[in-house]
C-alpha atoms as a PDB file:
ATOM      1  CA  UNK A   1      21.489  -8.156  50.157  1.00  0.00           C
ATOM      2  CA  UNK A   2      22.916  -9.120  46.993  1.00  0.00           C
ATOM      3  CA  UNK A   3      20.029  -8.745  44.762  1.00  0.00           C
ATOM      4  CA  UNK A   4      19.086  -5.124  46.345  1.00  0.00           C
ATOM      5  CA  UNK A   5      22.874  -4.079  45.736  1.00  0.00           C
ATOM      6  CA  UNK A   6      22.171  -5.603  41.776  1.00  0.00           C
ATOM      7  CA  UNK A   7      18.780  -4.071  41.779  1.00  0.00           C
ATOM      8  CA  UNK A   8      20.046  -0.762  42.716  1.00  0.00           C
ATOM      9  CA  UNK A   9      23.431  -0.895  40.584  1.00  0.00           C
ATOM     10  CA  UNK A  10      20.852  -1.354  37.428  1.00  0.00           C
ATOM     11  CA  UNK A  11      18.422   1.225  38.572  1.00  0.00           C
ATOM     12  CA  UNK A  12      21.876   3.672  38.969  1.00  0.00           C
ATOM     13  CA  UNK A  13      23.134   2.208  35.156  1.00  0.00           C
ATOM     14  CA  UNK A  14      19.451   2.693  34.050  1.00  0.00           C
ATOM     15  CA  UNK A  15      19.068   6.269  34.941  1.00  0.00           C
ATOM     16  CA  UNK A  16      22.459   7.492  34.029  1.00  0.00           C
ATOM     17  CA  UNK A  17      21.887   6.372  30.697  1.00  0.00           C
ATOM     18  CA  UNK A  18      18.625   8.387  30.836  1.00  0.00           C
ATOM     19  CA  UNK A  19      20.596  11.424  32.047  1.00  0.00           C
ATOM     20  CA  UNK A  20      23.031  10.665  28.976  1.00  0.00           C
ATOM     21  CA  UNK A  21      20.201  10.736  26.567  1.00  0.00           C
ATOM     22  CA  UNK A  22      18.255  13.724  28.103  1.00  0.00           C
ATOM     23  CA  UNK A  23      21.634  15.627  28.027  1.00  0.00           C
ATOM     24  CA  UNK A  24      22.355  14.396  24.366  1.00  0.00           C
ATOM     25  CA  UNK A  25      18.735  15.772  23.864  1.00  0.00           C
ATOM     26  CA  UNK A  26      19.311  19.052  25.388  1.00  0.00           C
ATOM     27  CA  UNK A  27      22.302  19.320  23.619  1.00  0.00           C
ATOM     28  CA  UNK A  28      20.641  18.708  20.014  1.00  0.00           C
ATOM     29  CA  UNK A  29      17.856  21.679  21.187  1.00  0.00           C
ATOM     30  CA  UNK A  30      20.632  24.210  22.122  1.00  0.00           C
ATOM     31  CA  UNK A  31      21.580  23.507  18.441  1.00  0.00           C
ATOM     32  CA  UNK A  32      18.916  24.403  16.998  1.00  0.00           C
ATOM     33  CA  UNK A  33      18.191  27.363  18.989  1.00  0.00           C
ATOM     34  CA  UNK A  34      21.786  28.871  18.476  1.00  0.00           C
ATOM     35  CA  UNK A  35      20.882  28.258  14.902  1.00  0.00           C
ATOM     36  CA  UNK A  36      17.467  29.898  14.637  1.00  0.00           C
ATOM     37  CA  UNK A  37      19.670  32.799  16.313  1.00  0.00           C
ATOM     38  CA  UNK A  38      22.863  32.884  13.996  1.00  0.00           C
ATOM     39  CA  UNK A  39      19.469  32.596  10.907  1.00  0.00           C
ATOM     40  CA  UNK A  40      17.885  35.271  12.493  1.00  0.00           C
ATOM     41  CA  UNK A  41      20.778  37.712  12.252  1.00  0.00           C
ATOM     42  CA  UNK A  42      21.248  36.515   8.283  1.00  0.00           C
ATOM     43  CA  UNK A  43      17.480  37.197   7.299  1.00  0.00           C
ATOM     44  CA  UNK A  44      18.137  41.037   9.137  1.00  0.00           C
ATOM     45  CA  UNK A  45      21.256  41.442   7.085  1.00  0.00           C
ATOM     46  CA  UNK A  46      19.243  40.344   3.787  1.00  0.00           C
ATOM     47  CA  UNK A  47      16.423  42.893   4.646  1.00  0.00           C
ATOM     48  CA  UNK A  48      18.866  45.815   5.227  1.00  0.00           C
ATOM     49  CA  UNK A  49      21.059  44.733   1.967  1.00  0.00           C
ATOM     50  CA  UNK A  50      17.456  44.655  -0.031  1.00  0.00           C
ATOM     51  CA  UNK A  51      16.551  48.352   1.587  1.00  0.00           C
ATOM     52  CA  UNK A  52      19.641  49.751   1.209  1.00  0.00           C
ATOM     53  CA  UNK A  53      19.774  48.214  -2.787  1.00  0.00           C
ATOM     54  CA  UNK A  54      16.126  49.573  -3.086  1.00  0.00           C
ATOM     55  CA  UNK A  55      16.678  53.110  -1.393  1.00  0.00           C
ATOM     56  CA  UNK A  56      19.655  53.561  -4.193  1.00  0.00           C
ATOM     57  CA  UNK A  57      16.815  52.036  -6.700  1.00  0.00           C
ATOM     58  CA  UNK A  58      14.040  54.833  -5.731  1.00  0.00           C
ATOM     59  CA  UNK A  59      16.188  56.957  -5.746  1.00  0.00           C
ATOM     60  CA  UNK A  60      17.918  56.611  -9.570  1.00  0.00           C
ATOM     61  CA  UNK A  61      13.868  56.158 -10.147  1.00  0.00           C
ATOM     62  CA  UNK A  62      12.593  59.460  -8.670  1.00  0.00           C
ATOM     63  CA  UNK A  63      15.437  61.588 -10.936  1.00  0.00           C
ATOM     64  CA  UNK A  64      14.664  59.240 -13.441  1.00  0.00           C
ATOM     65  CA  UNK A  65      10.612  60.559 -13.204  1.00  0.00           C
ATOM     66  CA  UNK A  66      10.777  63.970 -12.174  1.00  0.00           C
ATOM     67  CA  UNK A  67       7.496  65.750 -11.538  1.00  0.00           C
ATOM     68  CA  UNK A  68       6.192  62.213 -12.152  1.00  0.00           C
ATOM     69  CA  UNK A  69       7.715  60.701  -9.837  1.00  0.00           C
ATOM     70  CA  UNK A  70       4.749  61.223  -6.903  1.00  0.00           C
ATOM     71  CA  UNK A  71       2.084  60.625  -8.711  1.00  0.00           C
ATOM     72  CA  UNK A  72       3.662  57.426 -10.509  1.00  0.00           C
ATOM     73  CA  UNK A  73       4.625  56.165  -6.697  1.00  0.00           C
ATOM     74  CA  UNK A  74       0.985  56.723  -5.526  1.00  0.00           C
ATOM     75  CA  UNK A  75      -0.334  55.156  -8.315  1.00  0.00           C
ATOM     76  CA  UNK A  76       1.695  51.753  -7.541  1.00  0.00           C
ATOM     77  CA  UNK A  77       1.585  52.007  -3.996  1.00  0.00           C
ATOM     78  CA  UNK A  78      -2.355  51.299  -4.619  1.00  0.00           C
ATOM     79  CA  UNK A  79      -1.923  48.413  -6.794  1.00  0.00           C
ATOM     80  CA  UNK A  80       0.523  47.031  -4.611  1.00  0.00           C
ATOM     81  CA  UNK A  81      -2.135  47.712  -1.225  1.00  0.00           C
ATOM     82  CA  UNK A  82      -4.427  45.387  -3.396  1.00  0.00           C
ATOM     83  CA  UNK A  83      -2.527  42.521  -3.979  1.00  0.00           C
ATOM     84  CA  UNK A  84      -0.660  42.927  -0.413  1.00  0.00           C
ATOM     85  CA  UNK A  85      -4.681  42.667   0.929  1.00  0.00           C
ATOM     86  CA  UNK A  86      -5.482  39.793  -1.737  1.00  0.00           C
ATOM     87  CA  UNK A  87      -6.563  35.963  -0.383  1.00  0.00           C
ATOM     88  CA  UNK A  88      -3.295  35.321  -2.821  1.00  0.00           C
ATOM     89  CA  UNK A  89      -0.798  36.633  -1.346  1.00  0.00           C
ATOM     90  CA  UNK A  90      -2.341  35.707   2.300  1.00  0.00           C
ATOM     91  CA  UNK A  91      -1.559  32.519   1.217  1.00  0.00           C
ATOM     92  CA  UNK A  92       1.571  32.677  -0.453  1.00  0.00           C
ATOM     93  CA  UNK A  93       3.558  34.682   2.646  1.00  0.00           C
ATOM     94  CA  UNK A  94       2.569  32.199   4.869  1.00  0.00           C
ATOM     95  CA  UNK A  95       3.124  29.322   2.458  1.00  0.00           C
ATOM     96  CA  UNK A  96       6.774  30.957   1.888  1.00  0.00           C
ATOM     97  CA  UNK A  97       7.516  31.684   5.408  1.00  0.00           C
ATOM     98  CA  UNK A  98       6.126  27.826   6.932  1.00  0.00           C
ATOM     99  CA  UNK A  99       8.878  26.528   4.808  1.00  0.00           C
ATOM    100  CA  UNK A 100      11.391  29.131   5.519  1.00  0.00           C
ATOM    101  CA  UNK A 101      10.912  28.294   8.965  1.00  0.00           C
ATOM    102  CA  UNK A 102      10.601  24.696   8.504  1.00  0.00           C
ATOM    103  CA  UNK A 103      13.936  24.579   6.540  1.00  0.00           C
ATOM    104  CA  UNK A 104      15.805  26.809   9.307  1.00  0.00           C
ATOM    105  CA  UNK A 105      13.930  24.997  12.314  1.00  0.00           C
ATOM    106  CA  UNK A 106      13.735  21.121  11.319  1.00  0.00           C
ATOM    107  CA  UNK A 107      16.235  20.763   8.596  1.00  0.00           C
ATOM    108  CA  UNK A 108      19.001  23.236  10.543  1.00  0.00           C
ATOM    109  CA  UNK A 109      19.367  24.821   6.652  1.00  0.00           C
ATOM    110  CA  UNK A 110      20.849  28.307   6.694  1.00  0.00           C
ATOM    111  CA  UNK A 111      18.465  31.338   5.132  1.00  0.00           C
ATOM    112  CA  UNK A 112      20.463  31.936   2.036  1.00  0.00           C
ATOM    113  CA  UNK A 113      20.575  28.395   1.038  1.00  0.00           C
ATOM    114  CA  UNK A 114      16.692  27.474   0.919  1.00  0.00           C
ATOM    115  CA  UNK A 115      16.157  27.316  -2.999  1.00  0.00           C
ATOM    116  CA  UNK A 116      11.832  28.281  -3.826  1.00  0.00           C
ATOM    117  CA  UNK A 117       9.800  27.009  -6.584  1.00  0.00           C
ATOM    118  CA  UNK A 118       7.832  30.121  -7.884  1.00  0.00           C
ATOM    119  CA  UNK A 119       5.198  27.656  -9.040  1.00  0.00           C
ATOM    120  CA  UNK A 120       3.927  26.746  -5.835  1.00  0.00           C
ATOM    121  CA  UNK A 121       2.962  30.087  -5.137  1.00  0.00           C
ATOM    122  CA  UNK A 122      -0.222  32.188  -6.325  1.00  0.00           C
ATOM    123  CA  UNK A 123       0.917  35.403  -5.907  1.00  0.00           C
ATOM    124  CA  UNK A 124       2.523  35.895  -8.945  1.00  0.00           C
ATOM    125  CA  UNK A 125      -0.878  35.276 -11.172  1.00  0.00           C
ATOM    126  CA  UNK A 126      -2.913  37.887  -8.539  1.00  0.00           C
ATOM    127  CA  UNK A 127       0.676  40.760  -9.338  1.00  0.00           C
ATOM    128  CA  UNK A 128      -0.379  39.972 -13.359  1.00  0.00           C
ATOM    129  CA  UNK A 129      -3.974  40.325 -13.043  1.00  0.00           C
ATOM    130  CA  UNK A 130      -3.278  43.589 -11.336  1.00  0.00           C
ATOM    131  CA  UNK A 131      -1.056  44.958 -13.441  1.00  0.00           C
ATOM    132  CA  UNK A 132      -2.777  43.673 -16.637  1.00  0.00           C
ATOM    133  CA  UNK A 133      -6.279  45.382 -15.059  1.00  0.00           C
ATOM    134  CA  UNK A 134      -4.376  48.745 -14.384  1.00  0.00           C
ATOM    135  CA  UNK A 135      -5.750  51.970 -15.824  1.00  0.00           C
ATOM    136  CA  UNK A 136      -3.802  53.823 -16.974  1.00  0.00           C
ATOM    137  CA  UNK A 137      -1.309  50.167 -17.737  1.00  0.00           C
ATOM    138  CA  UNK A 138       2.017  50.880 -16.344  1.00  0.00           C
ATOM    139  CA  UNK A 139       4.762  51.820 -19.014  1.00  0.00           C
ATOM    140  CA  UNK A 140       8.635  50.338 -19.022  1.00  0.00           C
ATOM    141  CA  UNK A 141       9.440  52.737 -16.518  1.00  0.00           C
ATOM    142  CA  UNK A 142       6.906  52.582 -14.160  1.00  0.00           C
ATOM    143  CA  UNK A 143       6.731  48.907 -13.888  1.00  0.00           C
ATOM    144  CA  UNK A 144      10.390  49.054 -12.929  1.00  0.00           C
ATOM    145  CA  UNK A 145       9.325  51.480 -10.489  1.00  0.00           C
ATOM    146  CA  UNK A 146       6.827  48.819  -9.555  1.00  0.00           C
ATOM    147  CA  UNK A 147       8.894  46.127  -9.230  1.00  0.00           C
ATOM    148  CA  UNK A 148      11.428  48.323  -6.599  1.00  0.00           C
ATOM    149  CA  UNK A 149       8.621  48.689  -4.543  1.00  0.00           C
ATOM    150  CA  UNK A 150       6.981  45.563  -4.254  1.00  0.00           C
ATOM    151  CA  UNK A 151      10.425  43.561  -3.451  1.00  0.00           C
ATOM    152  CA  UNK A 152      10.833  45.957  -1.030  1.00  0.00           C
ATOM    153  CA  UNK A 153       7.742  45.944   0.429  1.00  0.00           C
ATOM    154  CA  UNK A 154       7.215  41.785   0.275  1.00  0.00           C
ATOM    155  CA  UNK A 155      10.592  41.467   1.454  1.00  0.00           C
ATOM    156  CA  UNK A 156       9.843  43.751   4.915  1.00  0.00           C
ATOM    157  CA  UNK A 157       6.515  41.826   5.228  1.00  0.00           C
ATOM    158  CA  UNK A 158       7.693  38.665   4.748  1.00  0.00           C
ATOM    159  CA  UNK A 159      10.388  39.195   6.734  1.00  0.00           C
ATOM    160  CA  UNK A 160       8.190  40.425   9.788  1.00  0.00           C
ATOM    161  CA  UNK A 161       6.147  37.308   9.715  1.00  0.00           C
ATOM    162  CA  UNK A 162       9.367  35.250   9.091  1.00  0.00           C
ATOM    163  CA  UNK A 163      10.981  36.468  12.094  1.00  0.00           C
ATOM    164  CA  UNK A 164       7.468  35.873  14.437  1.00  0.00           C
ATOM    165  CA  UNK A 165       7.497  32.242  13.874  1.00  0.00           C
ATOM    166  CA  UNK A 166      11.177  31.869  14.211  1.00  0.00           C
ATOM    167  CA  UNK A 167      10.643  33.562  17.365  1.00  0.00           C
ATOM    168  CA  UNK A 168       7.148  31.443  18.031  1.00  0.00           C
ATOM    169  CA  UNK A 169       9.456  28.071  17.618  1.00  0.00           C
ATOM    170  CA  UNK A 170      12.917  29.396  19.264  1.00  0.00           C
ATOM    171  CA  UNK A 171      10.069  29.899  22.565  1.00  0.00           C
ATOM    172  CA  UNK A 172       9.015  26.159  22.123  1.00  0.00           C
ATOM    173  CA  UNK A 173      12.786  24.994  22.110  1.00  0.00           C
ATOM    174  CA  UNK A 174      13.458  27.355  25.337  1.00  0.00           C
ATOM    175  CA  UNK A 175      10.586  25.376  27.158  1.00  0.00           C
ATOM    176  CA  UNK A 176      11.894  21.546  25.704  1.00  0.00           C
ATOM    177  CA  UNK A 177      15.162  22.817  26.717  1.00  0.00           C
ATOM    178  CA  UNK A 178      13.936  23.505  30.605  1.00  0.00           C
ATOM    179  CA  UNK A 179      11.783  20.481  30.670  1.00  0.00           C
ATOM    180  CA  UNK A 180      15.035  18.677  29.518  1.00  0.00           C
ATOM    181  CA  UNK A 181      17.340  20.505  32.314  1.00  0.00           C
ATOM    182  CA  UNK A 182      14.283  19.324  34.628  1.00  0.00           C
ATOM    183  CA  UNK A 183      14.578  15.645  33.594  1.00  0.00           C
ATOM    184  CA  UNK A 184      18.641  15.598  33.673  1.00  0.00           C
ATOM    185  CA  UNK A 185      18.432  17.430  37.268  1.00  0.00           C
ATOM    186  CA  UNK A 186      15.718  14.901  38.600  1.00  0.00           C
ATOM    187  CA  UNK A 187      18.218  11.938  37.343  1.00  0.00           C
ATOM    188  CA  UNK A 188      21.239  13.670  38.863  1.00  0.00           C
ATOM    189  CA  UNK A 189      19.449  13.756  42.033  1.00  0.00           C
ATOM    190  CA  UNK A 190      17.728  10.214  41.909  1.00  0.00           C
ATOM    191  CA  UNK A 191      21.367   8.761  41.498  1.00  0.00           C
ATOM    192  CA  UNK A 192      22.896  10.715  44.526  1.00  0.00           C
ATOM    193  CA  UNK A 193      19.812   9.326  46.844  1.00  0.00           C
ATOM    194  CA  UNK A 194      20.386   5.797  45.528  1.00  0.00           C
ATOM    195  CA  UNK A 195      24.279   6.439  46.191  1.00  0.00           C
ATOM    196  CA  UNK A 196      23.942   7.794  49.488  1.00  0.00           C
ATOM    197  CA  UNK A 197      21.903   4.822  50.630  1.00  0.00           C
ATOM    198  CA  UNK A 198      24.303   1.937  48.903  1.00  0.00           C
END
């Protein structure tokens, strides 16, 4: 009788610990998922602030330009289509936007404090090819017109894509965090059965 009563007081110490941990574990993933949230919101609020910055930007541009404003904005949007279809920046959005997520996800860093190294990243030899191959080349003006657009644009895209794998790995913490709640619940009711039978 003795040893049963030992057996089953260390089975009950044993699985209550396990609840512990599980809970500790569920506790760490609604963490991270209220952080992916609060990171979410930030990266909206930096895409709005960089459209409503650019809209003022097109704007001084396009009374800036005129007549020549159209034609000028055509003329980039095309350049800008090429590199946005380019293997280069293929690669570099989804090189930028792995560690984005990997710095918000894994390393709980907030949006605005991930620091890049523009080295690591293509893109910005395929944007001087393109704009060194341009015909007519672009003057002062319309390279700043140029360079409104493209942050613009790169910012919405890599936002979008940003925003899909937060969402992709805030999905894969909702299904730990039920498989967790499953675990805790399955020790909760292991110890009440061993309980009722003592």
């Amino acid at each position: 009788m003795f040893k049963q009563m030992t057996f089953l007081t260390l089975l009950t110490f044993a699985l209550l610990s396990t609840a512990a941990e599980h809970n500790d574990v569920k506790i760490a993933i609604q963490s991270r998922i209220t952080h992916i949230s609060n990171e979410k919101k930030a990266i909206m609020l930096d895409l709005n602030t960089t459209i409503t910055v650019g809209k003022k930007a097109l704007k001084y541009m396009q009374d800036l330009l005129k007549d020549e404003y159209d034609l000028t904005r055509s003329y980039i949007v095309n350049i800008i289509n090429k590199i946005f279809e380019s293997e280069e920046f293929d690669y570099s959005i989804n090189k930028i936007t792995d560690f984005q997520t990997m710095c918000i996800v894994d390393d709980l860093m907030h949006f605005d404090d991930i620091a890049y190294s523009s080295a690591d990243y293509t893109i910005n030899q395929k944007i001087d090819s393109e704009l060194a191959h341009s015909t007519p080349p672009l003057n002062e003006i319309a390279l700043k017109l140029f360079n409104i657009w493209y942050v613009i644009s790169a910012n919405l895209c890599g936002t979008k894509l940003l925003l899909k794998k937060l969402e992709l790995r805030e999905k894969e913490l909702l299904r730990e965090l039920a498989n967790e709640e499953q675990r805790i619940n399955e020790c909760n009711n292991f110890n009440r059965l061993v309980i009722i039978d003592k």
